[in-house]
C-alpha atoms as a PDB file:
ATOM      1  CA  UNK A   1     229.588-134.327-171.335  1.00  0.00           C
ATOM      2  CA  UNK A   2     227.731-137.274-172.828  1.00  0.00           C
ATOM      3  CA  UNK A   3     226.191-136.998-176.555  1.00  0.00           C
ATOM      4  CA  UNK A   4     224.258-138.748-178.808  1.00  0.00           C
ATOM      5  CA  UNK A   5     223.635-139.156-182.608  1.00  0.00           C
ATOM      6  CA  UNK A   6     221.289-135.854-183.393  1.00  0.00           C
ATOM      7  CA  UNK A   7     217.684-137.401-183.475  1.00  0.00           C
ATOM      8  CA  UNK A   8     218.253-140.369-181.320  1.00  0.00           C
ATOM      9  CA  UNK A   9     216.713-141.147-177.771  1.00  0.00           C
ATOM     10  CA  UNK A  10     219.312-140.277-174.768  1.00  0.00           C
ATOM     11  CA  UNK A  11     219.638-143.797-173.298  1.00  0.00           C
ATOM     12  CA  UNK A  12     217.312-144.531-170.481  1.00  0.00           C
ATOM     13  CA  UNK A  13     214.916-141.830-171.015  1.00  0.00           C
ATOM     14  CA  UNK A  14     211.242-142.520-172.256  1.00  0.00           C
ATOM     15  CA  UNK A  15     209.711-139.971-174.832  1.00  0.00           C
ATOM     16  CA  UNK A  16     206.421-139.468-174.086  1.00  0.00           C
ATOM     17  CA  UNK A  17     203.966-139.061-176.727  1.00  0.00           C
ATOM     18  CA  UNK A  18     202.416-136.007-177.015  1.00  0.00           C
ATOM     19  CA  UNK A  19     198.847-135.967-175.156  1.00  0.00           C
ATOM     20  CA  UNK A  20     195.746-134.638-176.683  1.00  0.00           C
ATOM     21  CA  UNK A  21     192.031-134.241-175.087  1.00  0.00           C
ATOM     22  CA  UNK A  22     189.725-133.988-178.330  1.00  0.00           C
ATOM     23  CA  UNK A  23     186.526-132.689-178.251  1.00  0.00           C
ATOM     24  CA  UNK A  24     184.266-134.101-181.596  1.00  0.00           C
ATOM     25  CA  UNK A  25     181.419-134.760-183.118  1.00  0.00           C
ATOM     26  CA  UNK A  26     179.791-135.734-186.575  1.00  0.00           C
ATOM     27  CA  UNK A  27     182.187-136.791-189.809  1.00  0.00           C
ATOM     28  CA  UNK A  28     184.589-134.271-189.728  1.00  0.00           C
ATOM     29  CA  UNK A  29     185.732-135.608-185.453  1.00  0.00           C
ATOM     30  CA  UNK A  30     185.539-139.294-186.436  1.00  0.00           C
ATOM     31  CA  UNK A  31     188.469-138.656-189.788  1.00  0.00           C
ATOM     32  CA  UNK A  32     190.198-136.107-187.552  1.00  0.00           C
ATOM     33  CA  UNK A  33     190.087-138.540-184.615  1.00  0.00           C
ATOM     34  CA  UNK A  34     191.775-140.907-187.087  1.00  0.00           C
ATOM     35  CA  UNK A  35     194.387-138.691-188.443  1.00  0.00           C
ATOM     36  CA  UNK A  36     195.601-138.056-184.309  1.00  0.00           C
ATOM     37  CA  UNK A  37     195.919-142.047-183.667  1.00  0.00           C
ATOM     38  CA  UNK A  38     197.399-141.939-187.031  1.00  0.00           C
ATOM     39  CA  UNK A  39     200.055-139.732-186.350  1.00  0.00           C
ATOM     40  CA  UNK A  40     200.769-141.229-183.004  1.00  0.00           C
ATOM     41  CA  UNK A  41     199.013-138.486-180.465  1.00  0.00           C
ATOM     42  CA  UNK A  42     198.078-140.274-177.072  1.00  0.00           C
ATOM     43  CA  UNK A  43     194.306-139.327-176.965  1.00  0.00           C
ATOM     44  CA  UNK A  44     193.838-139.017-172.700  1.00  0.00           C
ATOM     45  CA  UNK A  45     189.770-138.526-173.566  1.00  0.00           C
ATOM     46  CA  UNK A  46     187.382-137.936-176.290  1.00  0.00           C
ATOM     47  CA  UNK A  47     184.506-135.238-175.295  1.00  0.00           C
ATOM     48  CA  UNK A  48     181.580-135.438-177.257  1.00  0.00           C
ATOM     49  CA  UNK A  49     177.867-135.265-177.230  1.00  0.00           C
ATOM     50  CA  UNK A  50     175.376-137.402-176.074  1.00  0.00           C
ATOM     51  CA  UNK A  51     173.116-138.032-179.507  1.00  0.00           C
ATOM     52  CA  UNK A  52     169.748-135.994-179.186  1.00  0.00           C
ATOM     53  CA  UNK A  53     166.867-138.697-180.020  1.00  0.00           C
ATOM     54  CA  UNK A  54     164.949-135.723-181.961  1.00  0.00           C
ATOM     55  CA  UNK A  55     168.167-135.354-184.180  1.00  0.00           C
ATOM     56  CA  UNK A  56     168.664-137.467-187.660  1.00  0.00           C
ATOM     57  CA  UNK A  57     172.257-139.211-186.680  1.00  0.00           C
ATOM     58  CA  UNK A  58     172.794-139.740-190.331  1.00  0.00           C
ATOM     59  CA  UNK A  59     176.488-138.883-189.661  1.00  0.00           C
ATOM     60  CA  UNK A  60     179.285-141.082-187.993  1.00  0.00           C
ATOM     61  CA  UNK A  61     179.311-141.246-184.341  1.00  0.00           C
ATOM     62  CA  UNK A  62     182.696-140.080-183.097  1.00  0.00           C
ATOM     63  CA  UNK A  63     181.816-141.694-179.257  1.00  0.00           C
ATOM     64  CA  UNK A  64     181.778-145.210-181.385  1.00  0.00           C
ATOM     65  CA  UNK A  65     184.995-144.725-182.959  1.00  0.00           C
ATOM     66  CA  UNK A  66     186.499-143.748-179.810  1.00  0.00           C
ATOM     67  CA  UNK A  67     185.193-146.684-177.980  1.00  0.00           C
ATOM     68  CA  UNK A  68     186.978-149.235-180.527  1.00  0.00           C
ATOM     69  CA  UNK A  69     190.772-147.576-179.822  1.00  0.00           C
ATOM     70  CA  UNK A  70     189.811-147.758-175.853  1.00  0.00           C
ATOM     71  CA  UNK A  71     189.761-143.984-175.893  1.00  0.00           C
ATOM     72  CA  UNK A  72     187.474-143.165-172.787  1.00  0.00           C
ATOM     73  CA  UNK A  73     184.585-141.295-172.829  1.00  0.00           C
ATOM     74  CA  UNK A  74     182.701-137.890-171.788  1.00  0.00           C
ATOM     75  CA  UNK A  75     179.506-136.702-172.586  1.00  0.00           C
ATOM     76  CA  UNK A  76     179.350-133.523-170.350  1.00  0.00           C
ATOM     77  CA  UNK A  77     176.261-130.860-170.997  1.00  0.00           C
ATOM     78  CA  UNK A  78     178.610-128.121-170.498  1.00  0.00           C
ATOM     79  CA  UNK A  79     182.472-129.034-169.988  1.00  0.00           C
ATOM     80  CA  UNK A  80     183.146-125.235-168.889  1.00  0.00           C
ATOM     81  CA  UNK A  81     182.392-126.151-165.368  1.00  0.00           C
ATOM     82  CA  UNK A  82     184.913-126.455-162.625  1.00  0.00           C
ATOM     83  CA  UNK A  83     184.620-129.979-161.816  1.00  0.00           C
ATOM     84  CA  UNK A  84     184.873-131.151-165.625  1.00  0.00           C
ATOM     85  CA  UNK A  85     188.097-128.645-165.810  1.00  0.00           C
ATOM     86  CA  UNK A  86     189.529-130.253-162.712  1.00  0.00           C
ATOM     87  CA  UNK A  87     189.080-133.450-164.439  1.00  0.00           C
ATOM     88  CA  UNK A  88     190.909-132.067-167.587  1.00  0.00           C
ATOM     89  CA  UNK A  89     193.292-130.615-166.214  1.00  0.00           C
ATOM     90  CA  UNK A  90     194.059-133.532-164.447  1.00  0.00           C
ATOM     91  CA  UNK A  91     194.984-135.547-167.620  1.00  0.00           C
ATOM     92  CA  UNK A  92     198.159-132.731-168.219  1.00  0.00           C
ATOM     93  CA  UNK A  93     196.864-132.531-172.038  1.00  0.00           C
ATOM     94  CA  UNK A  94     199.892-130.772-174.485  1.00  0.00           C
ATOM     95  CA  UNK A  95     196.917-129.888-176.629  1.00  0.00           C
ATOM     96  CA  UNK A  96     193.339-129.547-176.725  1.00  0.00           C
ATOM     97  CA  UNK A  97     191.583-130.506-180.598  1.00  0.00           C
ATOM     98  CA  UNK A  98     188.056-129.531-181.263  1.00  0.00           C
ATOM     99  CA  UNK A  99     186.523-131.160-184.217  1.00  0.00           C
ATOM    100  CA  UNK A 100     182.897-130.222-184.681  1.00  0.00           C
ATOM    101  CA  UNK A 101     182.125-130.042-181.369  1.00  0.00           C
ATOM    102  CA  UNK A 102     179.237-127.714-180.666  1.00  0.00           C
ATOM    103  CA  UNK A 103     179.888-125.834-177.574  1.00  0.00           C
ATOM    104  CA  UNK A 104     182.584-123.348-177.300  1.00  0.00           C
ATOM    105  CA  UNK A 105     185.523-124.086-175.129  1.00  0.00           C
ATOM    106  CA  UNK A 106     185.491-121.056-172.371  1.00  0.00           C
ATOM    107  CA  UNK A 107     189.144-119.256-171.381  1.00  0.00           C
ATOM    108  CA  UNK A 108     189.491-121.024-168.559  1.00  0.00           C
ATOM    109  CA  UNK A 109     189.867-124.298-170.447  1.00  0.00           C
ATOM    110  CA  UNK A 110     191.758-122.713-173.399  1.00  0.00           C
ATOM    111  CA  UNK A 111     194.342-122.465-170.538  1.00  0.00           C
ATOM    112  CA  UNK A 112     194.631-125.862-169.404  1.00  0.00           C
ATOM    113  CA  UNK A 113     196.932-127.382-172.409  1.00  0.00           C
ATOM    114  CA  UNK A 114     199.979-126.573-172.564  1.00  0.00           C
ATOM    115  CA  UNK A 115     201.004-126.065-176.142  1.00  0.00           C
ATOM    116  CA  UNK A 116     196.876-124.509-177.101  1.00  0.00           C
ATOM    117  CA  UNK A 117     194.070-125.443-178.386  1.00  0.00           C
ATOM    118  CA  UNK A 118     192.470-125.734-182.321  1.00  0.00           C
ATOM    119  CA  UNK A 119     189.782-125.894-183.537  1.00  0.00           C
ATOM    120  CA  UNK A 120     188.538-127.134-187.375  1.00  0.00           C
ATOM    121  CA  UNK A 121     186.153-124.850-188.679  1.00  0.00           C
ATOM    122  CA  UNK A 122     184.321-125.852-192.103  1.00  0.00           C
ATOM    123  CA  UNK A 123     185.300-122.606-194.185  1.00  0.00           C
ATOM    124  CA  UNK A 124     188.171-121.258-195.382  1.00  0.00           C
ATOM    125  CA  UNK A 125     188.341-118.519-192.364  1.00  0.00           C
ATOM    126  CA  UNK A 126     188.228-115.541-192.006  1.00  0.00           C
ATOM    127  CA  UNK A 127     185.440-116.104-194.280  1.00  0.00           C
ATOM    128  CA  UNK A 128     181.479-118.110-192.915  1.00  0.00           C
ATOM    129  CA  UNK A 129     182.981-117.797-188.952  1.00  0.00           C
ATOM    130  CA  UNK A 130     180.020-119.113-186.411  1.00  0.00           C
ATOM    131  CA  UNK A 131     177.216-121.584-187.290  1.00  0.00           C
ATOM    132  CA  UNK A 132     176.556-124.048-189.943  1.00  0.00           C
ATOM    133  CA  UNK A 133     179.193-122.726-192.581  1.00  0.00           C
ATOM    134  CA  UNK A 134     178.361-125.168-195.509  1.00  0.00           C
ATOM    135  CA  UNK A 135     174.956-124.133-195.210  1.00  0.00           C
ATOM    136  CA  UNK A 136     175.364-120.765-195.388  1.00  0.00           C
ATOM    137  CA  UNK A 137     178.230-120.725-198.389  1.00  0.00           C
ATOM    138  CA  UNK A 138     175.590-122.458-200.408  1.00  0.00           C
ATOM    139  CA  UNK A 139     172.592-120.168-199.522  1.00  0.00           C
ATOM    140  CA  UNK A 140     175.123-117.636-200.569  1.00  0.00           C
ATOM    141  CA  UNK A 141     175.936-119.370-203.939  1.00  0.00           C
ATOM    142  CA  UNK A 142     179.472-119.420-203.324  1.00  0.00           C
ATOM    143  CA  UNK A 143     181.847-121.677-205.382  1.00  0.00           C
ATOM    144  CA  UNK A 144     184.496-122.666-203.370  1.00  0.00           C
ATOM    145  CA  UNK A 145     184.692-123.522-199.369  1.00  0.00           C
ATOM    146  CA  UNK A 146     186.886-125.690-197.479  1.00  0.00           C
ATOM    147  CA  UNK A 147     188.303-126.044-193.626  1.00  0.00           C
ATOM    148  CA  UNK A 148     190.380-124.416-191.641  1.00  0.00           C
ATOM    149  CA  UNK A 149     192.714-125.324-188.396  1.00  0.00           C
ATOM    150  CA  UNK A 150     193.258-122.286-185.975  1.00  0.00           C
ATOM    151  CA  UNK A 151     193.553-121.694-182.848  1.00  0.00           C
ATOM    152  CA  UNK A 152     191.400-121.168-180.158  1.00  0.00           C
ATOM    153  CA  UNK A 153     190.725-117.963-178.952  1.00  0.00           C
ATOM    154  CA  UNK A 154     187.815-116.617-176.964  1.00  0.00           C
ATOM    155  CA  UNK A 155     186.238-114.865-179.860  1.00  0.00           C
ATOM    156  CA  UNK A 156     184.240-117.851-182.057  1.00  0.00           C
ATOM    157  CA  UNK A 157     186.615-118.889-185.367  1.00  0.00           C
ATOM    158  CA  UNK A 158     188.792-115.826-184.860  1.00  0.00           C
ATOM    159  CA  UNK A 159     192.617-117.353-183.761  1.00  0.00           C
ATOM    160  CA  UNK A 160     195.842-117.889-185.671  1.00  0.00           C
ATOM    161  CA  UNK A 161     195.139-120.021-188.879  1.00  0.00           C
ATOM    162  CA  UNK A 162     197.599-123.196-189.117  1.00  0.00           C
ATOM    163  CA  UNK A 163     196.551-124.524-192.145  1.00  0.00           C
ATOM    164  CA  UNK A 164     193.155-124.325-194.439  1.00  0.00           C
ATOM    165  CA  UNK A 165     192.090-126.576-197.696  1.00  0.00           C
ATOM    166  CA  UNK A 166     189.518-125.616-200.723  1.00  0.00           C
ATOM    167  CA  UNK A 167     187.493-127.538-202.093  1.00  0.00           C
ATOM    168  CA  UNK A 168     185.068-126.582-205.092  1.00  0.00           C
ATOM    169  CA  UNK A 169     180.959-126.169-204.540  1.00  0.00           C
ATOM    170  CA  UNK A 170     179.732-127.089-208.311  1.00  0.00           C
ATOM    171  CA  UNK A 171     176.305-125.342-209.260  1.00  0.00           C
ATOM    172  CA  UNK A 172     173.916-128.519-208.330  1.00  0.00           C
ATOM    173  CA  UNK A 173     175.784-129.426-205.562  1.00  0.00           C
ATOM    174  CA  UNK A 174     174.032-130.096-202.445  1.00  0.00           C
ATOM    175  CA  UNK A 175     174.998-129.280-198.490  1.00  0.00           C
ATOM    176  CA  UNK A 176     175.017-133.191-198.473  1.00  0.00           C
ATOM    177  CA  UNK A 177     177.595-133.222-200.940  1.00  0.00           C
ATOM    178  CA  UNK A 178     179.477-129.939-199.844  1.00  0.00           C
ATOM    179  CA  UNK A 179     179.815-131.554-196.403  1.00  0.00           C
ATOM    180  CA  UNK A 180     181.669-134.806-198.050  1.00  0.00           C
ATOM    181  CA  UNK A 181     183.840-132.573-199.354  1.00  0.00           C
ATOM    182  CA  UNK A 182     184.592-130.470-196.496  1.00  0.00           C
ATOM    183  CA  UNK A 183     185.618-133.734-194.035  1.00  0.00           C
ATOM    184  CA  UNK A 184     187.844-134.959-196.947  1.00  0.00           C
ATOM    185  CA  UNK A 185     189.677-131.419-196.627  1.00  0.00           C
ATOM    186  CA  UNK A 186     189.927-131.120-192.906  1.00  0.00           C
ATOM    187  CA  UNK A 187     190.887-134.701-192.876  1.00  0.00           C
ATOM    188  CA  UNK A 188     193.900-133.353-195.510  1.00  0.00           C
ATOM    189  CA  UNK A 189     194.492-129.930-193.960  1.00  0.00           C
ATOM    190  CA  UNK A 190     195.021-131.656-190.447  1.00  0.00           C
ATOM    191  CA  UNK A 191     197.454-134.337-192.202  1.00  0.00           C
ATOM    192  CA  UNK A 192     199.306-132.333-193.435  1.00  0.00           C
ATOM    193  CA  UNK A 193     200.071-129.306-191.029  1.00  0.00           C
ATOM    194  CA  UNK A 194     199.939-132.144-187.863  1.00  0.00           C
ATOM    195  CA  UNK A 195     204.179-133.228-187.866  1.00  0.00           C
ATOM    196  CA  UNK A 196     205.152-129.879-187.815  1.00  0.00           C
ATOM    197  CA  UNK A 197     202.410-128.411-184.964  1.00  0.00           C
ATOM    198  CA  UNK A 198     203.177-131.271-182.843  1.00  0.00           C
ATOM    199  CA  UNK A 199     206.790-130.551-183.576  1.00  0.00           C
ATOM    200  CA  UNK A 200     206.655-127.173-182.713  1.00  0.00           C
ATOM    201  CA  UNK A 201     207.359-125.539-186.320  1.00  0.00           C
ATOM    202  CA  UNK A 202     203.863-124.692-187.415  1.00  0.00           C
ATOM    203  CA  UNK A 203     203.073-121.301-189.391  1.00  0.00           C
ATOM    204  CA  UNK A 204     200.607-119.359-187.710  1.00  0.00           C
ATOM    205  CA  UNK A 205     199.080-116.499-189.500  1.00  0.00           C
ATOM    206  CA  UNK A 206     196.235-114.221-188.138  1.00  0.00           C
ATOM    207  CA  UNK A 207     193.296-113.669-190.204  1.00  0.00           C
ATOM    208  CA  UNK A 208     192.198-110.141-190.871  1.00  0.00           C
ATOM    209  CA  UNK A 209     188.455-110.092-189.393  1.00  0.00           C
ATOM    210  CA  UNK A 210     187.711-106.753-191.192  1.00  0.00           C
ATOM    211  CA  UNK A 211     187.472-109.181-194.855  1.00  0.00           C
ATOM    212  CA  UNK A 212     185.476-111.709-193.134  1.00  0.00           C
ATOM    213  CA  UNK A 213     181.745-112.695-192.215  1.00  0.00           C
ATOM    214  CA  UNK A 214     179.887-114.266-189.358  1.00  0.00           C
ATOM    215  CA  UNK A 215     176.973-116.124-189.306  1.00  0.00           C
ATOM    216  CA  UNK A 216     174.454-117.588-187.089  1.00  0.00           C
ATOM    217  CA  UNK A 217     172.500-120.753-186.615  1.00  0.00           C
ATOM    218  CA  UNK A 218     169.704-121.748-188.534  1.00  0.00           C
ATOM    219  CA  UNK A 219     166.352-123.472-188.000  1.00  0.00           C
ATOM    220  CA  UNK A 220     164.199-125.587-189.650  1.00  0.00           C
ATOM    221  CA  UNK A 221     161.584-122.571-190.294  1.00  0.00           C
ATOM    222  CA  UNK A 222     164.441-120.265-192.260  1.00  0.00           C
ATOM    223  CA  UNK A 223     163.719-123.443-195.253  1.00  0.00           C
ATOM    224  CA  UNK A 224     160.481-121.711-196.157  1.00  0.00           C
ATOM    225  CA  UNK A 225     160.718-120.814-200.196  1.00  0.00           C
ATOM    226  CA  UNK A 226     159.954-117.387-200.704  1.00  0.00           C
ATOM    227  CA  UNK A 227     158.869-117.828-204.744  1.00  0.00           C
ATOM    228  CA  UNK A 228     158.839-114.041-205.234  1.00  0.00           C
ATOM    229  CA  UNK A 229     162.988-114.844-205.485  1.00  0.00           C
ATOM    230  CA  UNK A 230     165.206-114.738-208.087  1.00  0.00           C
ATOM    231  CA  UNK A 231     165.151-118.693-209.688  1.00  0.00           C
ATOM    232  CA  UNK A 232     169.263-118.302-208.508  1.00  0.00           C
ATOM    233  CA  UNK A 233     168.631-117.675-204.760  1.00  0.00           C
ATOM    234  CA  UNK A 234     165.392-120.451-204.881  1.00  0.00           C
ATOM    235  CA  UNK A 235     167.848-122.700-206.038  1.00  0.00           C
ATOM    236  CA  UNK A 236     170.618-121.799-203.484  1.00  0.00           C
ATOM    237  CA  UNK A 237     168.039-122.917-200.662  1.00  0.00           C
ATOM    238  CA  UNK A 238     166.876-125.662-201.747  1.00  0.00           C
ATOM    239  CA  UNK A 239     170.648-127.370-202.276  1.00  0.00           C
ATOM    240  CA  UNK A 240     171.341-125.766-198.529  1.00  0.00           C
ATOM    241  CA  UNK A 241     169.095-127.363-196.797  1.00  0.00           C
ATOM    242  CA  UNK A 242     168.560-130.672-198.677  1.00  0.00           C
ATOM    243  CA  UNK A 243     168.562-134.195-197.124  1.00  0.00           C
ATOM    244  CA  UNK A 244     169.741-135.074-195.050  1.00  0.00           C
ATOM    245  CA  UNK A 245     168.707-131.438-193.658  1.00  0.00           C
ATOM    246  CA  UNK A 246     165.480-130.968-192.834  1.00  0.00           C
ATOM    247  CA  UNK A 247     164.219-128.942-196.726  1.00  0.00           C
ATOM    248  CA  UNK A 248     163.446-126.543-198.484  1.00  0.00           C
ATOM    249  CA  UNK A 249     158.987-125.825-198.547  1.00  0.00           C
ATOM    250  CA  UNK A 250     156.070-124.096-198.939  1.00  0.00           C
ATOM    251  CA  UNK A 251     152.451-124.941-197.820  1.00  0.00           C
ATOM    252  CA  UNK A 252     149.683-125.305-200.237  1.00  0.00           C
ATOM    253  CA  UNK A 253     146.551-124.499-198.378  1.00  0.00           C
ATOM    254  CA  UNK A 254     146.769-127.170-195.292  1.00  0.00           C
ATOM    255  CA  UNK A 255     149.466-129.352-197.225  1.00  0.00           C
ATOM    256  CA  UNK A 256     153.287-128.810-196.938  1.00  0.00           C
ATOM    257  CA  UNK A 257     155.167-129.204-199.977  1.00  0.00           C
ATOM    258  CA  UNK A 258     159.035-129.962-199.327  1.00  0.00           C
ATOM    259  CA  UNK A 259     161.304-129.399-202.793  1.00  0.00           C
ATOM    260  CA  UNK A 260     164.418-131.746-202.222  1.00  0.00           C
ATOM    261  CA  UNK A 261     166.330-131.345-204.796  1.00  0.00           C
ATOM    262  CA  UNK A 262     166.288-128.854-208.189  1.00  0.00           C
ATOM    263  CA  UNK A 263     168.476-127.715-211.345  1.00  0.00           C
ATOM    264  CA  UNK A 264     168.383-124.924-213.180  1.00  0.00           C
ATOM    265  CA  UNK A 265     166.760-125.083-216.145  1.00  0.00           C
ATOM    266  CA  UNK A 266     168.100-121.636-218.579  1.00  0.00           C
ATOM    267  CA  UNK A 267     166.540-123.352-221.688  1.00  0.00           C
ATOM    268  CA  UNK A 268     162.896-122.633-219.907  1.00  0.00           C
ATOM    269  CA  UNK A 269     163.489-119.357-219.186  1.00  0.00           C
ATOM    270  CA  UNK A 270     161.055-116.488-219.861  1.00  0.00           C
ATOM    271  CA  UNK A 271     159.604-112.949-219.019  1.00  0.00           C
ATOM    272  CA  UNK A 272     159.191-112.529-214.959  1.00  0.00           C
ATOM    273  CA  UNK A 273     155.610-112.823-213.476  1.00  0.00           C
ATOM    274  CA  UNK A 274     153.552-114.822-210.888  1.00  0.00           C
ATOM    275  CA  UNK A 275     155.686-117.467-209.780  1.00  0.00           C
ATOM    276  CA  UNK A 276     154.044-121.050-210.863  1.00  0.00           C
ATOM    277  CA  UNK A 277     154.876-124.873-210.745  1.00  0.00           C
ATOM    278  CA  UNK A 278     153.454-126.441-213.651  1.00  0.00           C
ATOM    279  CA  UNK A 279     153.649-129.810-215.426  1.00  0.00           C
ATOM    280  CA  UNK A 280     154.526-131.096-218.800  1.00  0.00           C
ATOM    281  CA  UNK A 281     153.347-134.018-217.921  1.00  0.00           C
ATOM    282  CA  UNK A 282     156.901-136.203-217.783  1.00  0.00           C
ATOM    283  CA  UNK A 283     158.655-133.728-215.478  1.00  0.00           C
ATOM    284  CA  UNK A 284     157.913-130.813-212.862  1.00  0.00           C
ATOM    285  CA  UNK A 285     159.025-127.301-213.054  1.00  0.00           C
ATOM    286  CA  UNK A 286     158.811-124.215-210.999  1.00  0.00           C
ATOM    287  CA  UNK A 287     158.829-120.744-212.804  1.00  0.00           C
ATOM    288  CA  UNK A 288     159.788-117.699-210.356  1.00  0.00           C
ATOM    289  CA  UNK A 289     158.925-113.971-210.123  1.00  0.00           C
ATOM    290  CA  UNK A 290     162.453-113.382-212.505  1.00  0.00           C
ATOM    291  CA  UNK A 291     160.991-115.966-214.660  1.00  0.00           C
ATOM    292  CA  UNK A 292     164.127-117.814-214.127  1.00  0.00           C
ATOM    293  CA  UNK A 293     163.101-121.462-214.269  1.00  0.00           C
ATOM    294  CA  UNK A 294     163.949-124.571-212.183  1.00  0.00           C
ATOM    295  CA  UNK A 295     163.949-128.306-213.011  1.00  0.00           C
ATOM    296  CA  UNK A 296     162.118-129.920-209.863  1.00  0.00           C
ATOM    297  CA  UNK A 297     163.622-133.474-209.582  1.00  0.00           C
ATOM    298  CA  UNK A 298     162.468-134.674-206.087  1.00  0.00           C
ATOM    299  CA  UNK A 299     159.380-133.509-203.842  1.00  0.00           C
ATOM    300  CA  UNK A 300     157.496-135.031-200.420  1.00  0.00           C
ATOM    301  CA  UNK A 301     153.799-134.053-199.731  1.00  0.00           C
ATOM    302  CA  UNK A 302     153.020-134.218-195.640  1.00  0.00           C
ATOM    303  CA  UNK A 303     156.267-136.117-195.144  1.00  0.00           C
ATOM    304  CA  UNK A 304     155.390-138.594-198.412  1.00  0.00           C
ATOM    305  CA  UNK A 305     157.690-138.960-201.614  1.00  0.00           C
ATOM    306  CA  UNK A 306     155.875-138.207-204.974  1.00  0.00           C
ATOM    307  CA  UNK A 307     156.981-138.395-208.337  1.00  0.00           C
ATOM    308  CA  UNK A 308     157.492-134.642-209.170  1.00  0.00           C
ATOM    309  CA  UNK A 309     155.437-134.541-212.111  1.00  0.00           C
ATOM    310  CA  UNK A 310     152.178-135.916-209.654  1.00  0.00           C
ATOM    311  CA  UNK A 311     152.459-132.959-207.699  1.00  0.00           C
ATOM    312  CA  UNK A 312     149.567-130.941-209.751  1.00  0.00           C
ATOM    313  CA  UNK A 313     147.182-134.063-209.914  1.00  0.00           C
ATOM    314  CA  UNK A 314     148.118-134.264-205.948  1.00  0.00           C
ATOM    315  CA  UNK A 315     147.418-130.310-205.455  1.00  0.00           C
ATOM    316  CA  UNK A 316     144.465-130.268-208.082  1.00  0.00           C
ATOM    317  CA  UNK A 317     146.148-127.375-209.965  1.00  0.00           C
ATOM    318  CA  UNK A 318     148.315-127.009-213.447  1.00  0.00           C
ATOM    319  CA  UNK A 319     150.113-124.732-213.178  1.00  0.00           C
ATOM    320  CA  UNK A 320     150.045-124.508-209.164  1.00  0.00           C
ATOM    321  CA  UNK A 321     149.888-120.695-207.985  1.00  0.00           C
ATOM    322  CA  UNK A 322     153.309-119.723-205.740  1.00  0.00           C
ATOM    323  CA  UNK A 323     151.821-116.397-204.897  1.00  0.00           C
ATOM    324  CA  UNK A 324     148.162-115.807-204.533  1.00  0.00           C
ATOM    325  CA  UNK A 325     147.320-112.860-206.149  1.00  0.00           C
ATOM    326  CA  UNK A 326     146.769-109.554-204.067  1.00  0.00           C
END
């Protein structure tokens, strides 16, 4: 019987590196796309979206990155089809990585790899499964998030967790800054767990469901300020859905007023009543139905920028009525 110093390469035999097909998209698949070349993982094909010319691309396009390390290609409208599957399976993939990627990958496809599939979810799961989960932490004022490897299951966000990261949400932060943080801790959380899932020795741990929540996708309407709010859940929105979202608003007779960015203001406070934005002349505040009070710091008018403070001149009101009296 031949042997060999423990570790070392049997003479004559190749080692292949282990193959990956990664499906991405946005910030969080371009710096986990990096940390897989980085870590040596063959990348057979990058799956991705073709960009939708009614989006804002203000994020990193994963296809470009891809392009640059001579990773081929796909843009497929659904990649649960048979003929894309063929293809995949084709490529004899070890794993399957989904970063960001919008479409779920069906059971059929789960199947293909032979060592699974995971996915990088921006939460710290079981906890915001499903849709836009920086979003929704900060509509629900929460002060932590982070990401989370698992793997794939059928069910959406639900499969063995391999390895998560926090990161704080501070009270003013926006989803624009949440989201920073959130590719800065998948890019970590992947790092770190990657040697030992591609060498086999990965922790997996099932999430209890029961403790967490799911939530859906949002649309530009669900920005609309509803003033009769505390100043606390006002506030929550408008960070949410800030640029380079599409805002938080309310129309003023045939005007729409978008609020882009707010503080809270505790030293303003005062009794509840009709919610108002009024003027001091130097800065712009809004007073809601708690009569919790918010610093306004940037506004558009009809898609234009205005100082905040020119908002009453603009609307011909100080204060400006939120709710019109019934």
């Amino acid at each position: 019987m031949s042997s060999c110093t423990p570790g070392a390469r049997p003479a004559g035999r190749e080692v292949r590196a282990v193959r990956a097909v990664v499906f991405a998209y946005h910030n969080v698949g371009a710096r986990c796309l990096r940390v897989l070349l980085a870590h040596g993982v063959d990348v057979a094909l990058l799956v991705t979206h073709a960009d939708n010319p009614a989006e804002n691309i203000w994020f990193e396009r994963v296809a470009d990155l891809a392009r640059d390390y001579a990773i081929p290609v796909a843009t497929p409208d659904d990649p649960n089809t048979p003929e894309f599957a063929a293809r995949l399976a084709a490529l004899g993939a070890d794993f399957f990585f989904s970063f960001y990627y919008r479409l779920l990958l069906k059971p059929a496809l789960l199947a293909l790899p032979t060592r699974g599939g995971y996915n990088m979810h921006g939460s710290l799961l079981p906890s915001y499964r499903g849709r836009v989960p920086v979003n929704w932490a900060l509509i629900h004022g929460e002060r932590e998030t982070g990401a989370t490897l698992h793997r794939m299951v059928e069910k959406p966000d639900a499969g063995e967790i391999v390895a998560q990261q926090a990161v704080p949400i501070l009270p003013d932060d926006t989803a624009g800054d949440v989201f920073g943080k959130v590719t800065l801790a998948a890019e970590l959380a992947l790092h770190g767990v990657l040697p030992a899932l591609l060498a086999g020795t990965a922790e997996h741990l099932q999430p209890d469901l029961r403790i967490g929540s799911y939530f859906g996708a949002r649309k530009a309407e669900d920005g609309r300020i509803d003033w009769q709010q505390p100043a606390a859940v006002v506030h929550n929105l408008i960070r949410a859905v800030a640029p380079p979202y599409p805002g938080a608003f309310f129309d003023f007779g045939a005007q729409r007023v978008v609020i882009t960015r707010s503080l809270a203001w505790p030293a303003a406070r005062g009794p509840g009543g009709r919610p108002e934005l009024y003027s001091d002349g130097a800065h712009l505040f809004a007073r809601c139905a708690d009569g919790g009070v918010l610093k306004i710091l940037s506004v558009e008018v009809d898609g234009e920028a205005i100082a905040p403070a020119a908002l009453p001149a603009r609307l011909g009101q100080n204060p400006i009525p939120l709710v019109q009296p019934s």
